[in-house]
C-alpha atoms as a PDB file:
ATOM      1  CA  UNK A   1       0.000   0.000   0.000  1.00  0.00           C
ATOM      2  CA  UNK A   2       2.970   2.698   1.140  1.00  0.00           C
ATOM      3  CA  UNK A   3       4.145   2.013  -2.931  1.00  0.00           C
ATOM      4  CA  UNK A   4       0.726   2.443  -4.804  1.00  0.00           C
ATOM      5  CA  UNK A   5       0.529   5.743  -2.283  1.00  0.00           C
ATOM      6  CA  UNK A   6       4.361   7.148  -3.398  1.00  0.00           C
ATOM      7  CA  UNK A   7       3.348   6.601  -6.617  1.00  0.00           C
ATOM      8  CA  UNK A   8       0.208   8.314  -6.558  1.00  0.00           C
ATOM      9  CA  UNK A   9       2.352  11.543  -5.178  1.00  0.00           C
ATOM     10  CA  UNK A  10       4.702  11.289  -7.706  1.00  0.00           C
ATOM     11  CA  UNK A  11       2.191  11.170 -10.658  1.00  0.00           C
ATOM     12  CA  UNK A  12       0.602  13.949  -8.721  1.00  0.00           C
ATOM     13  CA  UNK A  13       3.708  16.293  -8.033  1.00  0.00           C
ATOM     14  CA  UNK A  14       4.469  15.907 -11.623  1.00  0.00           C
ATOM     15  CA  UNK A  15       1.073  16.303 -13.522  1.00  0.00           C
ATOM     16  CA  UNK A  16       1.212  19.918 -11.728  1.00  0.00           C
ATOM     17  CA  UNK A  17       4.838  20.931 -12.261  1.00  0.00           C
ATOM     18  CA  UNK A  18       3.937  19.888 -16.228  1.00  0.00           C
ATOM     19  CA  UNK A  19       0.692  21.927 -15.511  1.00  0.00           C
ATOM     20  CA  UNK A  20       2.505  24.747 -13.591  1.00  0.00           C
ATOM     21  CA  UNK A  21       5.079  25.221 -15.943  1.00  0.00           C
ATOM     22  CA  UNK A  22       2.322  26.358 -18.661  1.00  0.00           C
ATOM     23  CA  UNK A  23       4.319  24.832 -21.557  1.00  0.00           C
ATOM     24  CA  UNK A  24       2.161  21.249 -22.130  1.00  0.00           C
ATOM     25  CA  UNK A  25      -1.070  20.899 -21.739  1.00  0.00           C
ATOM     26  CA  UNK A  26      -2.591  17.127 -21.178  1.00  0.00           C
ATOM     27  CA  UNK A  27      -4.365  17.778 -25.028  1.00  0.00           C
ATOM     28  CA  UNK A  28      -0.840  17.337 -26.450  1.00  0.00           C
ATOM     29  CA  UNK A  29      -0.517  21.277 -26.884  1.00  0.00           C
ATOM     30  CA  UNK A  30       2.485  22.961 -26.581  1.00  0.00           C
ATOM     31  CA  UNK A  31       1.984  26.456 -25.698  1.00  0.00           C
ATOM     32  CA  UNK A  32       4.720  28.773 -24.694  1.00  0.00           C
ATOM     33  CA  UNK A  33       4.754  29.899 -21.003  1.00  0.00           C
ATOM     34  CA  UNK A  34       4.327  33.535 -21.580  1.00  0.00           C
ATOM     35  CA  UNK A  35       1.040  33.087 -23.919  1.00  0.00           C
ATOM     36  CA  UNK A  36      -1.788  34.168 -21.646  1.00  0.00           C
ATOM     37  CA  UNK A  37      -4.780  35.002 -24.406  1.00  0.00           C
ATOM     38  CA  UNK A  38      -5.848  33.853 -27.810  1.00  0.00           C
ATOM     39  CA  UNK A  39      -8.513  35.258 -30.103  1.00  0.00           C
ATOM     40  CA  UNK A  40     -10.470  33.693 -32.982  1.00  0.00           C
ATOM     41  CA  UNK A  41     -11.452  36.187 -35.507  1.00  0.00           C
ATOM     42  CA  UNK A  42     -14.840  35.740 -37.516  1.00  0.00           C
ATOM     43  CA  UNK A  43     -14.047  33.532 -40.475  1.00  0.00           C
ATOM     44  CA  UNK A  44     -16.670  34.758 -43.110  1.00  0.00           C
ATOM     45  CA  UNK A  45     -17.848  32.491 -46.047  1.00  0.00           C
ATOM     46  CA  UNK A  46     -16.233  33.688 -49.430  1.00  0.00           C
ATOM     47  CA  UNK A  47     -17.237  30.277 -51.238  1.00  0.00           C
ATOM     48  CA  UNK A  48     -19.222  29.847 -54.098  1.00  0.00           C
ATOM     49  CA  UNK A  49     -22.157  28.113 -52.726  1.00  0.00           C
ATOM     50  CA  UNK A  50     -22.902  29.436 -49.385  1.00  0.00           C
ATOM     51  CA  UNK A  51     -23.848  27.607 -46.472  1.00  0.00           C
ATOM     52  CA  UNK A  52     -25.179  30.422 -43.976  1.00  0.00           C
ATOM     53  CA  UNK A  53     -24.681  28.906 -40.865  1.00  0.00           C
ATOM     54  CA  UNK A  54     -20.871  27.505 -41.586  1.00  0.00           C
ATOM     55  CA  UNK A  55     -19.192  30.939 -40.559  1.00  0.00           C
ATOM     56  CA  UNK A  56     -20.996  30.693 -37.022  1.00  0.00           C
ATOM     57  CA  UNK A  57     -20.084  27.192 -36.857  1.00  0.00           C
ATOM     58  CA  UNK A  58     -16.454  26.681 -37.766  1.00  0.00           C
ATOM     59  CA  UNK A  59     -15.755  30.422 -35.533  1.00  0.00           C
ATOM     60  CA  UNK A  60     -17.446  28.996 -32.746  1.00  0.00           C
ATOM     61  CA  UNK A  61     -16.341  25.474 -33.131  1.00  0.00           C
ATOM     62  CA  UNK A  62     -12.334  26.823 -32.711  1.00  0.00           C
ATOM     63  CA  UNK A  63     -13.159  28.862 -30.365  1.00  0.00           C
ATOM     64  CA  UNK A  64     -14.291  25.920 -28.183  1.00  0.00           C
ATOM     65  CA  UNK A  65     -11.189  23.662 -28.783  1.00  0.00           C
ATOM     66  CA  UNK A  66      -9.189  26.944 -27.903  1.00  0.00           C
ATOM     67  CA  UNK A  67     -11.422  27.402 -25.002  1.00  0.00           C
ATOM     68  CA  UNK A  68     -11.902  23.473 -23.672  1.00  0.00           C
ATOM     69  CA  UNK A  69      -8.559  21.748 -24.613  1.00  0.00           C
ATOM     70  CA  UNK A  70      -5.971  24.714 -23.304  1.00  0.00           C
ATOM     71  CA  UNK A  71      -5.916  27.458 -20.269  1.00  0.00           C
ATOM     72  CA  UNK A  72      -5.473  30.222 -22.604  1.00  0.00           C
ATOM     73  CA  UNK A  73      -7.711  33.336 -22.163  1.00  0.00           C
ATOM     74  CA  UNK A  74     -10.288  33.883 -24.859  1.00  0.00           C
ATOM     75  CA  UNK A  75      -9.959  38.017 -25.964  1.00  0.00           C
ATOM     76  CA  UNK A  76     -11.763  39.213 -28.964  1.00  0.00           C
ATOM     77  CA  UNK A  77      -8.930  40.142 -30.894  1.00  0.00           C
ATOM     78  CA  UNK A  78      -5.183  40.794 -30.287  1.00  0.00           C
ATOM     79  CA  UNK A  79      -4.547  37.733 -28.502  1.00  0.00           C
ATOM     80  CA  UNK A  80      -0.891  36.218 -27.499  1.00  0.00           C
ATOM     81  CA  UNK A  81      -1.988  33.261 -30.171  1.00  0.00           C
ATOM     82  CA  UNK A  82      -4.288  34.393 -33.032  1.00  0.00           C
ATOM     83  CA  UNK A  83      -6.371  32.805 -35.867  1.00  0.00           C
ATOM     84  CA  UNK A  84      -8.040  35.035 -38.662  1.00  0.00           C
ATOM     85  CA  UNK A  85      -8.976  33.382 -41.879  1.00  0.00           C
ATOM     86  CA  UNK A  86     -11.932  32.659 -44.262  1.00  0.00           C
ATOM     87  CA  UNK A  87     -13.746  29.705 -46.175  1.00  0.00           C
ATOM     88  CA  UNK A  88     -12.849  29.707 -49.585  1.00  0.00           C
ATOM     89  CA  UNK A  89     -14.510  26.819 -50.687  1.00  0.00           C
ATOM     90  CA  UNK A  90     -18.091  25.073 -50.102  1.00  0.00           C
ATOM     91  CA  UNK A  91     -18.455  22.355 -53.005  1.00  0.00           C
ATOM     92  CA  UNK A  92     -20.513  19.095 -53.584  1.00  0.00           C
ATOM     93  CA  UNK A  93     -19.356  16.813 -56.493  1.00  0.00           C
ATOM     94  CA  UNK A  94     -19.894  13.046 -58.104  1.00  0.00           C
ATOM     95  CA  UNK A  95     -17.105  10.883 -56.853  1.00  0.00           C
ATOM     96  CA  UNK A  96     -18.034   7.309 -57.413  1.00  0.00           C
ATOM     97  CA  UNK A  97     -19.808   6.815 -60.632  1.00  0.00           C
ATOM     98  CA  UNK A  98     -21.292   3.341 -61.421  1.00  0.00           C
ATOM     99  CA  UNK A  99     -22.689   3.474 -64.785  1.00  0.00           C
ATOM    100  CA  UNK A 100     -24.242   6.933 -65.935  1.00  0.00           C
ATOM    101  CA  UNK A 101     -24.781   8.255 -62.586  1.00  0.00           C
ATOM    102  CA  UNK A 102     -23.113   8.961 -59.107  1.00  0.00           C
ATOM    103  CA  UNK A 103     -23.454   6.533 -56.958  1.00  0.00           C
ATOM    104  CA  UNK A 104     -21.791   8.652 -54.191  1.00  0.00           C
ATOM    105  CA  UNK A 105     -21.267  12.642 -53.623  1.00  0.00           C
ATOM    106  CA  UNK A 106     -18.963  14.534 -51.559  1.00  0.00           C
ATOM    107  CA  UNK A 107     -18.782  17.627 -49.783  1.00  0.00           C
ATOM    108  CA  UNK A 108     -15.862  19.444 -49.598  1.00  0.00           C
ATOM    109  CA  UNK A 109     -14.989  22.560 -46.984  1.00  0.00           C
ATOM    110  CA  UNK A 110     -11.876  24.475 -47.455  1.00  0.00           C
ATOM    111  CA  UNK A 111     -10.568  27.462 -45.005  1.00  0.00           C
ATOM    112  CA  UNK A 112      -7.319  29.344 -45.373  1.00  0.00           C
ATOM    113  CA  UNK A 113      -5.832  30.226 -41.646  1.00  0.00           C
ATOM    114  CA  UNK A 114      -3.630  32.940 -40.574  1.00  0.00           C
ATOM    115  CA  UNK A 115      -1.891  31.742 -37.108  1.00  0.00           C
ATOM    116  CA  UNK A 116      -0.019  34.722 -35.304  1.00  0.00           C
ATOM    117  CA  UNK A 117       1.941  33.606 -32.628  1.00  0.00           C
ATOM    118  CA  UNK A 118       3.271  36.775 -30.684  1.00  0.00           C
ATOM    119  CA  UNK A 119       5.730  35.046 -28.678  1.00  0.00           C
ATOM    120  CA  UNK A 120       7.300  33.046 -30.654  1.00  0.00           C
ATOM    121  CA  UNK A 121       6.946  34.448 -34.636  1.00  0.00           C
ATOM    122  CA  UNK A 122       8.627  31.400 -36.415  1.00  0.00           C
ATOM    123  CA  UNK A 123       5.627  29.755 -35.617  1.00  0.00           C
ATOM    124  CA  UNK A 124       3.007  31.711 -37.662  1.00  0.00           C
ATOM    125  CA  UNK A 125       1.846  30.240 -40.429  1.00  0.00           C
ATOM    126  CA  UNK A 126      -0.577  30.759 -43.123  1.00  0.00           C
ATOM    127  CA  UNK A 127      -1.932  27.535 -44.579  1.00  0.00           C
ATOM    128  CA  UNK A 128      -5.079  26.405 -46.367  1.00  0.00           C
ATOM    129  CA  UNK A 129      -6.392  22.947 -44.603  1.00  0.00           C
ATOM    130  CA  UNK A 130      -9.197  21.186 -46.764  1.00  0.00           C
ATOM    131  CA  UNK A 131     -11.793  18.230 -45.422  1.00  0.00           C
ATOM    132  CA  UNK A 132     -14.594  16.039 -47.214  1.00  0.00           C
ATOM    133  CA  UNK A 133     -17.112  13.840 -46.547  1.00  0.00           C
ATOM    134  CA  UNK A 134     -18.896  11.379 -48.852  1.00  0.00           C
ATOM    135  CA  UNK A 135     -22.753  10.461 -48.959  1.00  0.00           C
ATOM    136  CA  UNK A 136     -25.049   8.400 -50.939  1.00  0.00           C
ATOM    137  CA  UNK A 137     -26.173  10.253 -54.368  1.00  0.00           C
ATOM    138  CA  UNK A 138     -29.557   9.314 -53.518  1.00  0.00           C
ATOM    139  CA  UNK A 139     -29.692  11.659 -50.674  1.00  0.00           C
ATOM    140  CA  UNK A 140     -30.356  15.283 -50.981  1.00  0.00           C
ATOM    141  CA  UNK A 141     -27.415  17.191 -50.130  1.00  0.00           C
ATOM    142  CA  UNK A 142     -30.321  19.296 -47.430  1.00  0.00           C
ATOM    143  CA  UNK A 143     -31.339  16.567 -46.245  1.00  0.00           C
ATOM    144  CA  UNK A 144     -27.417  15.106 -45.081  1.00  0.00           C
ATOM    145  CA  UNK A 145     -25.834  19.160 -44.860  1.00  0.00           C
ATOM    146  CA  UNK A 146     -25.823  19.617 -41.165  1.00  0.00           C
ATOM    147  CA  UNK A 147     -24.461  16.439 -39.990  1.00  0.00           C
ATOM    148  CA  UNK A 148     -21.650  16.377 -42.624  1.00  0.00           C
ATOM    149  CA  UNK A 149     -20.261  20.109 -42.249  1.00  0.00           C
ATOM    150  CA  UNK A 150     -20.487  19.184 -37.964  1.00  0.00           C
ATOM    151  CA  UNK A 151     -18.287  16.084 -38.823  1.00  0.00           C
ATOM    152  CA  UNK A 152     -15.678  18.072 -41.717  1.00  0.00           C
ATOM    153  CA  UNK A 153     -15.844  21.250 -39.719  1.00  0.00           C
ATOM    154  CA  UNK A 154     -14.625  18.702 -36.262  1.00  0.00           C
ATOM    155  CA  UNK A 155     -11.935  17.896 -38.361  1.00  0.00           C
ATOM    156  CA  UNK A 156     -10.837  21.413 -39.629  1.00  0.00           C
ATOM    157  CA  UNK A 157     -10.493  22.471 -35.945  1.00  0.00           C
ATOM    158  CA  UNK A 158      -8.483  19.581 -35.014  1.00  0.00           C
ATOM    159  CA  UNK A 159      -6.280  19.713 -37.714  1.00  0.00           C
ATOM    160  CA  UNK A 160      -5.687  23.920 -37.100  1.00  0.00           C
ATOM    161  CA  UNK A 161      -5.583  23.288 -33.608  1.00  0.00           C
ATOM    162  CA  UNK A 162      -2.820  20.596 -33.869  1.00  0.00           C
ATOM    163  CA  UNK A 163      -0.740  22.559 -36.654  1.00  0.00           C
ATOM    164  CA  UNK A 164      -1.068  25.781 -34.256  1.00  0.00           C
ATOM    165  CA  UNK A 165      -0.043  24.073 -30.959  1.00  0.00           C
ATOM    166  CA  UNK A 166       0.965  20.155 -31.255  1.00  0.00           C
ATOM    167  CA  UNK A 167       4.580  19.937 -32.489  1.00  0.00           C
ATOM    168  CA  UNK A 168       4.799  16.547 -32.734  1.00  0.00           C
END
């Protein structure tokens, strides 16, 4: 029992001195020490075909990760780490054709991101990061919208949110 309690302490003491020293996060993040706010501009919809409710979702939807997966502060704008960007592309296509029709769509969302890192400026980037889902031909692109851009604009934020903050 005296072992299993040491232990305990020790995974303990070190979870908050990893914690403490603000540089890792238990998401994987690496964030430097002296970042103490981060801001998430608008990102407005400059596609083509416009879903009206994608802006709103893919803001708020960083926001969140930035909000739920480190201790930053969340400022308007100005932050230590910031994100500004737009969607450039909202697009469904045929991509498996079986005979003279589609036998499966997909919906693609891209979004060009401008990462300011105020700390640290060799980390800024500006990058354009693009996701897809496919569904059945035989469904109306309505009727299948909202749960596809929830699941491509999930995977947008994790892959800005890992190319801002998880060096691995």
């Amino acid at each position: 029992m005296r072992s299993k309690a040491k232990i305990a302490v020790l995974v303990l003491a070190l979870a908050f001195i990893c914690h403490g020293c603000g540089i890792y996060s238990f998401s994987g993040a690496s964030i430097p020490a002296e970042a103490k706010t981060v801001s998430v501009d608008y990102f407005p919809n400059h596609a083509q075909l416009v879903n009206p409710l994608l802006s709103n979702n893919l803001t708020n939807a960083l926001r969140d990760a930035m909000t739920n997966q480190t201790t930053l502060d969340m400022v308007e704008s100005g932050g230590d780490l910031s994100f500004e960007g737009e969607i450039t592309d909202y697009k469904t296509m045929p991509v498996a054709i079986t005979g003279q029709t589609a036998a499966m769509n997909r919906l693609t969302i891209t979004v060009r991101v401008r990462f300011s890192n105020r700390i640290d400026d060799t980390k800024d980037f500006e990058q354009t990061f693009s996701r897809y889902e496919d569904y059945p031909s035989d469904q109306d692109l309505n009727s299948v919208q909202e749960s596809l851009t929830t699941t491509i604009v999930d995977q947008l934020v994790e892959d800005i949110f890992n190319k801002a903050l998880v060096n691995w």
